[in-house]
Protein backbone atom coordinates (compact mmCIF):
# COMPACT_ATOMS: atom_id res chain seq x y z
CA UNK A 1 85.81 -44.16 -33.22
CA UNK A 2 89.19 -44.38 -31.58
CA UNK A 3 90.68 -45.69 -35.35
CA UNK A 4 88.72 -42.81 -36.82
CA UNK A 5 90.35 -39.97 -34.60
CA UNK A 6 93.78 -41.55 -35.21
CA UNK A 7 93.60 -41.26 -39.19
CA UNK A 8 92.24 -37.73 -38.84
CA UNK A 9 95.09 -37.22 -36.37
CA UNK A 10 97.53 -38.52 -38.54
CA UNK A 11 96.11 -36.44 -41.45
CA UNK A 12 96.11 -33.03 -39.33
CA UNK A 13 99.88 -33.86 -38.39
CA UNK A 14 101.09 -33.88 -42.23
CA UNK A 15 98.91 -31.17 -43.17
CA UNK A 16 100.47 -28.92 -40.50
CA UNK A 17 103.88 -30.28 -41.18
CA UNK A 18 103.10 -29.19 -44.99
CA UNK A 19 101.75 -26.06 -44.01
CA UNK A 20 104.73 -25.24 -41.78
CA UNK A 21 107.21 -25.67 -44.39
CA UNK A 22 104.95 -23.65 -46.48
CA UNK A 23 105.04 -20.54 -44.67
CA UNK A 24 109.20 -21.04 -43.42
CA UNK A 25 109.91 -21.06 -47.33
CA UNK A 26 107.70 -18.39 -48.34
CA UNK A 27 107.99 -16.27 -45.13
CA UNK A 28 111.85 -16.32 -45.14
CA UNK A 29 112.88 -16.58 -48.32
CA UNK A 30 114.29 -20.19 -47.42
CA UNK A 31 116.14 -22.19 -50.25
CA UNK A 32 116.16 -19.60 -52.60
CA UNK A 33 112.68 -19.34 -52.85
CA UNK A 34 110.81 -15.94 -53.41
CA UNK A 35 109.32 -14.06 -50.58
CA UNK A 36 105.30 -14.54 -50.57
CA UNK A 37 103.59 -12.57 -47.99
CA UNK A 38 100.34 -14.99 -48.47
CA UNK A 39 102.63 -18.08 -47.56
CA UNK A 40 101.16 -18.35 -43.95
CA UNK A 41 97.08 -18.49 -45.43
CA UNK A 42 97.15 -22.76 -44.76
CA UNK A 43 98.69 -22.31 -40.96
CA UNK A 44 95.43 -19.69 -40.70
CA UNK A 45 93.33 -22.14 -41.48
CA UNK A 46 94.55 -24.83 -39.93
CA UNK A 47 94.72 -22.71 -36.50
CA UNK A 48 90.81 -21.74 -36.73
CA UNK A 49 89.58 -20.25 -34.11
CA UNK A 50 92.99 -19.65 -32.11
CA UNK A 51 94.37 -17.24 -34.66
CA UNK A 52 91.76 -14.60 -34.11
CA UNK A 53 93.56 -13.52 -31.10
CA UNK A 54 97.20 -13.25 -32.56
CA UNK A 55 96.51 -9.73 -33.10
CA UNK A 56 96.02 -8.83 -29.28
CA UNK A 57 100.13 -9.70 -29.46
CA UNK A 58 102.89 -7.84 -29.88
CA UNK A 59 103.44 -7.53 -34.14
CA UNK A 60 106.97 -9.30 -33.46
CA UNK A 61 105.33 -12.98 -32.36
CA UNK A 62 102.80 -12.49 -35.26
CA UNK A 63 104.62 -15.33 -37.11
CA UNK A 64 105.65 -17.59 -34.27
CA UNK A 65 101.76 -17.11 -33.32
CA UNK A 66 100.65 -18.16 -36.27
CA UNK A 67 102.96 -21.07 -36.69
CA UNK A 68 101.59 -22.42 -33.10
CA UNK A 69 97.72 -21.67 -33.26
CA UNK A 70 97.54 -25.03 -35.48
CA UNK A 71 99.56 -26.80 -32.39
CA UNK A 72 96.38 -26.15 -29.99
CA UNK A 73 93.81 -27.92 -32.38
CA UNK A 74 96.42 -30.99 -32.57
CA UNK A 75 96.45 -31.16 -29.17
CA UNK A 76 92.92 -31.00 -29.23
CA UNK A 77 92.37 -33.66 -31.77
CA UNK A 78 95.01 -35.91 -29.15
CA UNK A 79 93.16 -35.24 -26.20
CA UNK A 80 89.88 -36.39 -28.26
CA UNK A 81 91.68 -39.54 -29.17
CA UNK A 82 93.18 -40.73 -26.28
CA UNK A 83 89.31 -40.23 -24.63
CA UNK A 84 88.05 -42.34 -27.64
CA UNK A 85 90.44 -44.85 -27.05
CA UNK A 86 89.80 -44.88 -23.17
CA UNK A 87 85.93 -45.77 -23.78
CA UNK A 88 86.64 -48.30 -25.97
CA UNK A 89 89.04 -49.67 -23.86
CA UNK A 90 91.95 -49.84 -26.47
């Protein structure tokens, strides 16, 4: 189970890292690339269910909210891990 929660770990991590770069292009206009206001959609739903509450923040850490929410489901996913690992005693 612990090898299981690793890969999916692992797989979460590039997604988000994908995702990120995603919405920094698109958001920002980064490398010459056009401004797409729908850039941040894979953070969203990556950041399930933490991104329902961005809105009860001020409009200015809307993005920096939504770049983050996805950090607090990879921390879950570690904290699962690490308790897989401890009952197997890897």
């Amino acid at each position: 189970m612990s090898r299981f929660l690793r890969g999916v770990l692992w797989v979460f991590v590039g997604l988000y890292a994908l995702a990120l770069i995603v919405f920094l292009l698109g958001t920002y206009g980064i490398a010459g690339v056009a401004r797409d206001p729908l850039s941040g959609v894979y953070l969203i739903l990556l950041g399930q269910p933490w991104v329902r509450w961005i809105d009860h923040l001020p409009e200015g850490a809307w993005p920096a909210a939504a770049a983050l929410a996805p950090a607090v489901n990879l921390l879950l996913l570690r904290l699962l891990e690490r308790v897989a690992a401890a009952r197997s005693g890897s």
